[in-house]
Protein backbone atom coordinates (compact mmCIF):
# COMPACT_ATOMS: atom_id res chain seq x y z
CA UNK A 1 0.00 0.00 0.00
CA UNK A 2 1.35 3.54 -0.30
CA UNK A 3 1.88 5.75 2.49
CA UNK A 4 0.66 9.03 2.93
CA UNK A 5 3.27 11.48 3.92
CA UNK A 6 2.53 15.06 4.77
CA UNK A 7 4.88 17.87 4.07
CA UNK A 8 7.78 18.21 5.83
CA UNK A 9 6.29 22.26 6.98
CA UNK A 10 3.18 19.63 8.79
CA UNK A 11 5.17 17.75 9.96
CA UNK A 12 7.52 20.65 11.43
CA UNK A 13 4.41 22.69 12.77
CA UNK A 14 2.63 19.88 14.64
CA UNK A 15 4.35 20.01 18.27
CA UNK A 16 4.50 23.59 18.27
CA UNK A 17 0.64 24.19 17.01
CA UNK A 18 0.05 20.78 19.88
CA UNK A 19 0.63 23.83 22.54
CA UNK A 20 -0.88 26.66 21.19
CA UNK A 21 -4.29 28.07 22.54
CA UNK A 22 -6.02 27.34 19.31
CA UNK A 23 -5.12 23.88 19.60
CA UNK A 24 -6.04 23.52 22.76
CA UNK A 25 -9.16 25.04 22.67
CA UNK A 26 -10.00 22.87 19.54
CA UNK A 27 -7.86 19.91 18.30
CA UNK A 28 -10.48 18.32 16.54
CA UNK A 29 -10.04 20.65 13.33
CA UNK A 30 -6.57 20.29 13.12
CA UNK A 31 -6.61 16.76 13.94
CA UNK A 32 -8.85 16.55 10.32
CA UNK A 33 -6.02 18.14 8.25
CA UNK A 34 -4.10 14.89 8.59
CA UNK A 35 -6.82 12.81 7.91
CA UNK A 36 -6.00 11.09 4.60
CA UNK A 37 -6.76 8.18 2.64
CA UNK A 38 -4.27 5.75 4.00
CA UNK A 39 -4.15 3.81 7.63
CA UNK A 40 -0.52 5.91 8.36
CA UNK A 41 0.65 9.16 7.70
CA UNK A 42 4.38 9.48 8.41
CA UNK A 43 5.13 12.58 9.96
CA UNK A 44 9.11 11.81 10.29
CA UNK A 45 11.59 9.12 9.24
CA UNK A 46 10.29 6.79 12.14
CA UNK A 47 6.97 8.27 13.59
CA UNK A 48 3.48 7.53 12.06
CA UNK A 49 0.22 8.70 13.26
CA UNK A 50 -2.96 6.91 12.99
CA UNK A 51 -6.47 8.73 13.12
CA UNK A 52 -9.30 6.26 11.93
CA UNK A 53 -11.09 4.64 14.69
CA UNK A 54 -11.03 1.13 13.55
CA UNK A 55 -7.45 1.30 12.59
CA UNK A 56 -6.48 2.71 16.21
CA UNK A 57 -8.56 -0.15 17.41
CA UNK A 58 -6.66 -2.94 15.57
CA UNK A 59 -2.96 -0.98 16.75
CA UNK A 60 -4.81 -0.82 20.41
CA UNK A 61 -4.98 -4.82 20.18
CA UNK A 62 -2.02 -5.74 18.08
CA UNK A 63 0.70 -8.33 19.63
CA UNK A 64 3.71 -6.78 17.84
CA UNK A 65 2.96 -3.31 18.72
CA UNK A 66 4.49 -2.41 22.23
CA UNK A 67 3.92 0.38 25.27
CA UNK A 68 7.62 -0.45 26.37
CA UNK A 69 9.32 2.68 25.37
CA UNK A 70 12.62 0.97 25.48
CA UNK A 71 12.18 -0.37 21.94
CA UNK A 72 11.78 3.26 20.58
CA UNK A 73 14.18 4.05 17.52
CA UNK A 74 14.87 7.63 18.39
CA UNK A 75 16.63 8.92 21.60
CA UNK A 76 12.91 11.22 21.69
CA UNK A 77 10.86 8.21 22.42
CA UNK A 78 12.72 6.54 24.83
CA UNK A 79 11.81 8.10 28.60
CA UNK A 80 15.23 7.68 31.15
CA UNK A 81 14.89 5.44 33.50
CA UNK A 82 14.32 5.95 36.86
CA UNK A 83 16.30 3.49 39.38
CA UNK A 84 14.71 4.28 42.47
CA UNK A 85 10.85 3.21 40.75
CA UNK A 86 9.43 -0.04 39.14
CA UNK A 87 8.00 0.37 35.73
CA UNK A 88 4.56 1.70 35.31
CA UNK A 89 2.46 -0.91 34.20
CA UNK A 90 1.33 1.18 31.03
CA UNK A 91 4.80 0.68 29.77
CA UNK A 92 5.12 -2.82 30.07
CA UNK A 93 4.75 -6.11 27.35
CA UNK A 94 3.79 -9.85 28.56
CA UNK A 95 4.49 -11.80 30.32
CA UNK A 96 5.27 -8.57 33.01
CA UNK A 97 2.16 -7.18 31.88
CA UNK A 98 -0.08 -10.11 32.44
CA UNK A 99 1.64 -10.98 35.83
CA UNK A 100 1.21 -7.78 37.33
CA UNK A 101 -2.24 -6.74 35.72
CA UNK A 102 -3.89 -10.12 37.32
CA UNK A 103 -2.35 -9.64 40.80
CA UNK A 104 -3.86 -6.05 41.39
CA UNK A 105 -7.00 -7.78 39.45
CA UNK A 106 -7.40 -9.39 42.28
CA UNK A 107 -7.59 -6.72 44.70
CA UNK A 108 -9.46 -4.21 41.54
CA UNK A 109 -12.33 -5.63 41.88
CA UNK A 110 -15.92 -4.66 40.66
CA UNK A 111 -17.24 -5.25 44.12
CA UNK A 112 -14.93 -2.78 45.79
CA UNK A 113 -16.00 -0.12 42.85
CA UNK A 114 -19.80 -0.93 43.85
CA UNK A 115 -18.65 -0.32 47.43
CA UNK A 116 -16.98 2.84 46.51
CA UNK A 117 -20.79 4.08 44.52
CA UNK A 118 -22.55 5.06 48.23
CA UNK A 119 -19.15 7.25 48.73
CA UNK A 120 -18.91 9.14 45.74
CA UNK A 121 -22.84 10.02 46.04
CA UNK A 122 -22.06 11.31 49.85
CA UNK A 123 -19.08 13.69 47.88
CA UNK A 124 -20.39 14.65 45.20
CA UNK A 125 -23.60 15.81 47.34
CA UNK A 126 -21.31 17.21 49.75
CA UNK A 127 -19.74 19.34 47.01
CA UNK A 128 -22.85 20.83 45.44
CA UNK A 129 -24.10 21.68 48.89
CA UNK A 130 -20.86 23.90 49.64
CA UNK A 131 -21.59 25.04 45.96
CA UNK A 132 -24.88 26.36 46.24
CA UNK A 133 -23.91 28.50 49.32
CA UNK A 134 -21.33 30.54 47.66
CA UNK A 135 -22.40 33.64 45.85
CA UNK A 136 -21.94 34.62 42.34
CA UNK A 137 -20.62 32.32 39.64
CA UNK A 138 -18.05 29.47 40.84
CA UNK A 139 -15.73 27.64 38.70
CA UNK A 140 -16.66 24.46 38.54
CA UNK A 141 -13.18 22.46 38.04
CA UNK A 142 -11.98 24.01 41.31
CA UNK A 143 -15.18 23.13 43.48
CA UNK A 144 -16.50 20.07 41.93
CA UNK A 145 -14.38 18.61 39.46
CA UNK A 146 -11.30 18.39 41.06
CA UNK A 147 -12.51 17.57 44.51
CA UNK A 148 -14.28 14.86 43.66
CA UNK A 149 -12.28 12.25 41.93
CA UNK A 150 -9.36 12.74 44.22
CA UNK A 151 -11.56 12.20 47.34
CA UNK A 152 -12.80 8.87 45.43
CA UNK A 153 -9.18 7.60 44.62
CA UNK A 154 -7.73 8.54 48.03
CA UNK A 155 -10.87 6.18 49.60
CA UNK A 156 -9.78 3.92 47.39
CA UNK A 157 -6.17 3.55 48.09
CA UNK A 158 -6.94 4.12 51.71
CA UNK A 159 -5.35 7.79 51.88
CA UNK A 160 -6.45 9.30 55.02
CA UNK A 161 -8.64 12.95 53.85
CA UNK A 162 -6.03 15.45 55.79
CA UNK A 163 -3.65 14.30 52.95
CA UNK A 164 -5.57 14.67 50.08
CA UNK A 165 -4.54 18.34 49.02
CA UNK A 166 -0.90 17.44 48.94
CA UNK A 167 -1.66 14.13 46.65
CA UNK A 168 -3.89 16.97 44.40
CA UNK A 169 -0.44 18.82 43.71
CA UNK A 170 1.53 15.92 42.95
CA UNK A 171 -0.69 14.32 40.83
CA UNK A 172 -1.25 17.65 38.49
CA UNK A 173 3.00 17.37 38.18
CA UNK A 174 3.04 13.89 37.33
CA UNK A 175 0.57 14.05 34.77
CA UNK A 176 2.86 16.20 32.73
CA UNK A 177 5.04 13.29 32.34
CA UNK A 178 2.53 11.95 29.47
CA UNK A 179 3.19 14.93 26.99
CA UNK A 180 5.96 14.13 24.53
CA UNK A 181 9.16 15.10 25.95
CA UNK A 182 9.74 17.91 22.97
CA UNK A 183 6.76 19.56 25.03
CA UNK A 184 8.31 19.73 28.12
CA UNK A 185 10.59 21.97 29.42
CA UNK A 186 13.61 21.16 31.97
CA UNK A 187 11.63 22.99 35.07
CA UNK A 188 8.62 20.74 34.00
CA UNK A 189 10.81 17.96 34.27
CA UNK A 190 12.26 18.72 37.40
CA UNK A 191 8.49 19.60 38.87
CA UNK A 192 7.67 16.15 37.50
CA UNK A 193 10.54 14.20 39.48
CA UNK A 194 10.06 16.07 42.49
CA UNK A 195 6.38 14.88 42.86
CA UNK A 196 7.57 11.67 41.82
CA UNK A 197 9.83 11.34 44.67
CA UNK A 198 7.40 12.81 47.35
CA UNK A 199 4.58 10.62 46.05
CA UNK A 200 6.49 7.73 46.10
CA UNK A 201 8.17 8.45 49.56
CA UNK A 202 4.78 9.07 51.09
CA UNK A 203 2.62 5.99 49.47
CA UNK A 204 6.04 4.05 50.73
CA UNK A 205 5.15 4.95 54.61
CA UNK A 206 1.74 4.48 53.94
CA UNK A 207 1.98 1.07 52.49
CA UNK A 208 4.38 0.25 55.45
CA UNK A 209 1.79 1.34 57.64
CA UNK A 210 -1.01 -0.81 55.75
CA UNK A 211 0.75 -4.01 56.55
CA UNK A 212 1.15 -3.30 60.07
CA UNK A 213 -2.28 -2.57 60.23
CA UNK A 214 -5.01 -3.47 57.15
CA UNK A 215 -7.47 -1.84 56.42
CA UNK A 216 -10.78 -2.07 54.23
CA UNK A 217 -8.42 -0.42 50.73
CA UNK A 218 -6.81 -1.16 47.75
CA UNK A 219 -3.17 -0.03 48.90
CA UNK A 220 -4.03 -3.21 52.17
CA UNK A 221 -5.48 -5.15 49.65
CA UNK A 222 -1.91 -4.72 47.33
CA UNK A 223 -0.49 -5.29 50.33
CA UNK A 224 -1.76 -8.53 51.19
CA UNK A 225 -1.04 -10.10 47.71
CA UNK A 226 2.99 -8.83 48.52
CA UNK A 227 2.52 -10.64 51.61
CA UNK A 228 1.09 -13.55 50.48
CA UNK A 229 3.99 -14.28 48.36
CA UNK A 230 3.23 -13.84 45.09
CA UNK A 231 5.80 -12.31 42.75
CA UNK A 232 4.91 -8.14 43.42
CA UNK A 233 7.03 -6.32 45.00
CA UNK A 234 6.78 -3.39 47.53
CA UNK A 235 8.36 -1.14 44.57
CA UNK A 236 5.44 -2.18 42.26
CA UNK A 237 2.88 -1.65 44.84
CA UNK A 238 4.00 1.87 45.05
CA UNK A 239 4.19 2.58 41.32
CA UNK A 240 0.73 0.87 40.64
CA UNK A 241 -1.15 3.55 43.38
CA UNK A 242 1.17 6.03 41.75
CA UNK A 243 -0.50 5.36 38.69
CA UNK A 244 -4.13 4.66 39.65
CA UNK A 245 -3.54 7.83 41.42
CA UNK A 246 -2.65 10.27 38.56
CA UNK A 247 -5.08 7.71 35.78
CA UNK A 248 -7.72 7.53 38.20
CA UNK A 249 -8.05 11.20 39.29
CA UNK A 250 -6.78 13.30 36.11
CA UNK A 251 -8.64 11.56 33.59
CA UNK A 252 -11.56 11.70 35.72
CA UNK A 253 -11.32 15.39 36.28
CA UNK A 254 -11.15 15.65 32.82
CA UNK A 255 -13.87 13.62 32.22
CA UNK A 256 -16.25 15.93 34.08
CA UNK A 257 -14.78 18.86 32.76
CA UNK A 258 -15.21 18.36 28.94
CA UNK A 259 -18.30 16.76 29.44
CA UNK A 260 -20.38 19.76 31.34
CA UNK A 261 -18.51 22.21 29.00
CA UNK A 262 -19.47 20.21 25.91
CA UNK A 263 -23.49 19.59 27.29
CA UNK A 264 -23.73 24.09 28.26
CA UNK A 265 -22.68 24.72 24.58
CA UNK A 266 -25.29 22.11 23.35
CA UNK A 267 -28.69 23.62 25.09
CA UNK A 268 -30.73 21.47 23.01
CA UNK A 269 -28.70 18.16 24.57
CA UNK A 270 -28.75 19.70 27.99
CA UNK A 271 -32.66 20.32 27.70
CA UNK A 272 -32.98 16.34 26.07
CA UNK A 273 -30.94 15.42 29.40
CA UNK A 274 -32.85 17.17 32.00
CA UNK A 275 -35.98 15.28 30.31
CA UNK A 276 -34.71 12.17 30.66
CA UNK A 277 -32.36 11.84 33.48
CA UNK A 278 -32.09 8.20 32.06
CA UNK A 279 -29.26 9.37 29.92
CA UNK A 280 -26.85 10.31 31.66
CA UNK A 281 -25.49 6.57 31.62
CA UNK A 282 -25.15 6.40 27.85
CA UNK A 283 -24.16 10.42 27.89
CA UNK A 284 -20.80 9.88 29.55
CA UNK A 285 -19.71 7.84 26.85
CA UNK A 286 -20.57 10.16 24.16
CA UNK A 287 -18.35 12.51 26.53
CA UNK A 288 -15.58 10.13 26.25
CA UNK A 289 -15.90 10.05 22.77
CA UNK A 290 -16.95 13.60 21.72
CA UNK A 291 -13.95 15.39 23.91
CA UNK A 292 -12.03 12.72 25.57
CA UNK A 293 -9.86 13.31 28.47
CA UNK A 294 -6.93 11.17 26.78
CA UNK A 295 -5.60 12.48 23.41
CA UNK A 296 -3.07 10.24 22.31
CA UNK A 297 -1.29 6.87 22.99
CA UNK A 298 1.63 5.20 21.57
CA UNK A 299 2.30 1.71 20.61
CA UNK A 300 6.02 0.82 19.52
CA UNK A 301 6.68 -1.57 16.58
CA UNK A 302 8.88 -4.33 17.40
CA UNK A 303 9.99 -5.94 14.36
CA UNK A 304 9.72 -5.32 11.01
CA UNK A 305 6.22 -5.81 9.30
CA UNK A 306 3.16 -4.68 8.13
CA UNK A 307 0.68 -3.02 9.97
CA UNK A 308 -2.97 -2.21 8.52
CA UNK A 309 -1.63 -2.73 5.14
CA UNK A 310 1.57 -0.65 5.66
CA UNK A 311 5.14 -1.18 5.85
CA UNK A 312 7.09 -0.18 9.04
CA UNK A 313 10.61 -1.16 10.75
CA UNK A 314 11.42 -2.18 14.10
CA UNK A 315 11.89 0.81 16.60
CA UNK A 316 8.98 3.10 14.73
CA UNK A 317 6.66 4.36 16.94
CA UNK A 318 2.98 4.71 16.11
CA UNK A 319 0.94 8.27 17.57
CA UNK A 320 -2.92 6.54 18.24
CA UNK A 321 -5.10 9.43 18.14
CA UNK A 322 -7.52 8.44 20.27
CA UNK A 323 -9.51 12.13 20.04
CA UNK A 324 -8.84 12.03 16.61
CA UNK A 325 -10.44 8.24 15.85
CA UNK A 326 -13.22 9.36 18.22
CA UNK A 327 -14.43 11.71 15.81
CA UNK A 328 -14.21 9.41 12.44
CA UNK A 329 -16.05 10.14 10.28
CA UNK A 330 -16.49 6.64 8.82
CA UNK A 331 -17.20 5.45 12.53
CA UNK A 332 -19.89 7.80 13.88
CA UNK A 333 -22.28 10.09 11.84
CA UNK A 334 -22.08 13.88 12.33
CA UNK A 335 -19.09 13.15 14.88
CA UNK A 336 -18.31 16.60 15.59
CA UNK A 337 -22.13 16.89 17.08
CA UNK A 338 -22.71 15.87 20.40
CA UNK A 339 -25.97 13.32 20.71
CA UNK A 340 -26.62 12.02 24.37
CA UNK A 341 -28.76 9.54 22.50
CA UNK A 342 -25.64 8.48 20.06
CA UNK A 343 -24.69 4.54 21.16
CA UNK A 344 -21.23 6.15 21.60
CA UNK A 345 -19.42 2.87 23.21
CA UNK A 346 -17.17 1.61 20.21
CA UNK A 347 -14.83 4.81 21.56
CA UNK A 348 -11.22 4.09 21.97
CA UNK A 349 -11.04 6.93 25.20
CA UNK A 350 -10.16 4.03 27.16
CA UNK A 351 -7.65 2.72 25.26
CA UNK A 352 -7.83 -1.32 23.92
CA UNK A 353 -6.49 -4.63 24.35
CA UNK A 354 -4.27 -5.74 27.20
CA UNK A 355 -4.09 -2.21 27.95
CA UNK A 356 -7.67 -1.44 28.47
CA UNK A 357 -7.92 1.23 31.10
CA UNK A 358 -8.07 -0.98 34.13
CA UNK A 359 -10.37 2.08 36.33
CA UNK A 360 -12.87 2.17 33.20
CA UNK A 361 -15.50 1.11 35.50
CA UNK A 362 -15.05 3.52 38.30
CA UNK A 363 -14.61 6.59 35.55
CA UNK A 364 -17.61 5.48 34.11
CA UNK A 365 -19.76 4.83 37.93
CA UNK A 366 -18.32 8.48 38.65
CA UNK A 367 -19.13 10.21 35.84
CA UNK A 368 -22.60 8.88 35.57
CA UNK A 369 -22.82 10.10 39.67
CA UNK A 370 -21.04 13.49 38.82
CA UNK A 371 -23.36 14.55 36.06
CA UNK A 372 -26.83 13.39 37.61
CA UNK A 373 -26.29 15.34 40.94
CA UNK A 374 -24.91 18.48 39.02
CA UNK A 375 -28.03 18.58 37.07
CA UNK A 376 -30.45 17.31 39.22
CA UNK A 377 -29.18 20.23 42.06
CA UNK A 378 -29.01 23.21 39.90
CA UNK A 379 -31.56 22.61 36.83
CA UNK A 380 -30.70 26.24 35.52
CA UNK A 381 -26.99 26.06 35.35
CA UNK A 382 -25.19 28.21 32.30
CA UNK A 383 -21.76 29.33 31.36
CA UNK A 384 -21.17 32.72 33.29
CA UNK A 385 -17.56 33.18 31.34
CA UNK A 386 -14.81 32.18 29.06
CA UNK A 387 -13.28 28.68 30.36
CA UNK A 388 -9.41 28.64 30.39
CA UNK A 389 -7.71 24.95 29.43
CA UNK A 390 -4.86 22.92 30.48
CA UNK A 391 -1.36 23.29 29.58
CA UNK A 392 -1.04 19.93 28.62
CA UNK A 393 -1.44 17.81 25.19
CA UNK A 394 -1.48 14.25 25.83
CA UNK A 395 -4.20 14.80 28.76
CA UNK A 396 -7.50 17.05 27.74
CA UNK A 397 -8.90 19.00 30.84
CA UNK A 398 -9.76 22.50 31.53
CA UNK A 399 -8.31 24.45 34.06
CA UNK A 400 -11.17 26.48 34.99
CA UNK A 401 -15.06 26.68 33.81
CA UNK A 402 -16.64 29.45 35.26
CA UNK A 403 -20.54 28.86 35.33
CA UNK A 404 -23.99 30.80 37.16
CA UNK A 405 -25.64 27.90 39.03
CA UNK A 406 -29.18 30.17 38.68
């Protein structure tokens, strides 16, 4: 098959139009200009980009296609290791992948996210209470947004409330460590090892404390499988909460962010959703997929082959668009329209294959909680100013949204 390749002034321009405010205000039309006729479009000698959902879909699931940055080509893809933390577990292959992934199975349970479904309902209703006493418009990502998902993932992993501010700032500097590294700057770096090293210092004490005494958590429930002798170790422990930490509370804020921006500039879906509270289930998926909290993802090619019908080497790494493939075209009529209605679940927001996001079900239980009480408790809500977004490019969020609650 031949291979689209865009001009090298494209290809040039993309990182530096990733970070400006027209691209972060709106990807989507930019994301459309490289849209072409074949599965790839090379964008340098050993970087490809893929935008069509079902393609991304097949690259999501495909065995010779790798997270393990290690096999990267260029010095650019490769991330410097860190000797004093495991790997994450989204950059690992089998049979590491599969060993780890099925031990915190085990304490990930859908039971424990049920458990967790009374809690988030008590904070999210404690949230719009202290909402609806303040005067004048609010931003929303500051008092409801934010708040919530971090309260819900420190419950989780069994982080006592006192400490939940500090986890908020180091999670917002570890999630810069997902942007390409030609996006960051040496102070991000350095902001990004430093809350690194306290979050891992602190989850190290508390996991210490955990198996002196257990409690009803995840980070006892880790724990317990390190003490039971199976092959985790305390280092792992640490870097999974580090990253069901920063997955399960960015994305999340994101999640709620994007979607209530998205529903205030549709007033004909917000109107169709206050009729029919029923849809706020199916309506967080067409979130996920309309402006999804997760951009992009990268898969690794590991030997030299063809991949939906074209030709690439060993070491090439492949850009998965996932915001881009969630607005195909060929995948979901009028896709740059949001329909609460729209059976929006073929999205690829949570990524695919082995790699599936392993919180989808508690992003999904606390979006569905997030949006109902929002709308249920203040019926007339409306923008009440320009919302601001997010530094970042790999991760989609706002920073603020300013709304009247009426």
């Amino acid at each position: 098959m031949s291979i689209q390749t865009s001009t090298p002034s494209l290809a040039d321009r993309f990182f530096v139009e990733a970070m400006s405010p027209a691209f972060r205000e709106d990807p989507y039309p930019f994301y459309e200009r490289f849209r072409g006729p074949t599965p790839l479009l090379r964008v340098a000698d050993t970087i490809w980009f893929a935008l069509g959902l079902a393609d991304v879909t097949a690259m999501l699931r495909h065995p010779n296609l790798s997270t393990d940055e290690s096999h990267a080509a260029t010095e650019a893809g490769r991330t410097e290791e860190d000797p004093n933390r495991a790997r994450s577990l989204l950059f690992m292959d089998p049979p590491d992948h599969t060993r780890l992934r099925g031990l915190v199975a085990r304490a990930f349970t859908p039971r424990r996210i049920d458990d967790l479904r009374a809690a988030t309902a008590a904070i999210a209703t404690e949230l719009v209470d202290a909402m609806a006493a303040q005067q004048g418009p609010i931003d929303l990502v500051q008092s409801f947004a934010y708040p919530l998902p971090v309260r819900v993932i420190c419950a989780l992993l069994g982080v006592p409330p006192e400490d939940e501010a500090i986890f908020t700032a180091w999670s917002r500097g570890i999630a810069r460590s997902v942007d390409p590294s030609v996006l960051r700057t040496p102070a991000i770096d350095a902001g990004i090892a430093e809350a690194r090293a306290g979050l891992r210092a602190y989850l190290g004490d508390l996991l210490a404390a955990r198996r002196r005494t257990p409690g009803d958590d995840l980070l006892s429930a880790l724990a317990a499988v390190d003490a039971d002798g199976d092959r985790i170790t305390s280092r792992e422990v640490v870097a999974l909460a580090q990253l069901l930490l920063v997955a399960g509370h960015e994305t999340t804020v994101n999640l709620i962010g994007n979607g209530m921006l998205a529903l205030l500039r549709a007033p004909d879906q917000l109107a169709l959703i206050r009729r029919s509270p029923e849809l706020v289930g199916p309506a967080v998926d067409e979130f996920l997929r309309f402006d999804g909290p997760v951009q992009i993802t990268q898969r690794v090619v590991i030997k030299d082959m063809e991949v939906v019908g074209c030709p690439v080497k060993a070491g090439d790494e492949i850009m998965l668009v996932l915001g881009a493939a969630n607005r195909d075209p060929a995948a979901f009529a009028e896709p740059h329209r949001l329909d609460v209605t729209r059976d929006a679940r073929r999205h690829v927001a949570f990524g695919g294959g082995i790699h599936h996001c392993l919180g989808a079900a508690l992003a999904r239980m606390e979006g569905q909680i997030a949006f109902a009480t929002l709308l249920d408790r203040f019926p007339s809500v409306k923008l009440a100013g320009t919302p601001t977004r997010r530094p970042t490019f790999t991760l989609r969020g706002l920073e603020t949204l300013p709304v009247a609650l009426g």
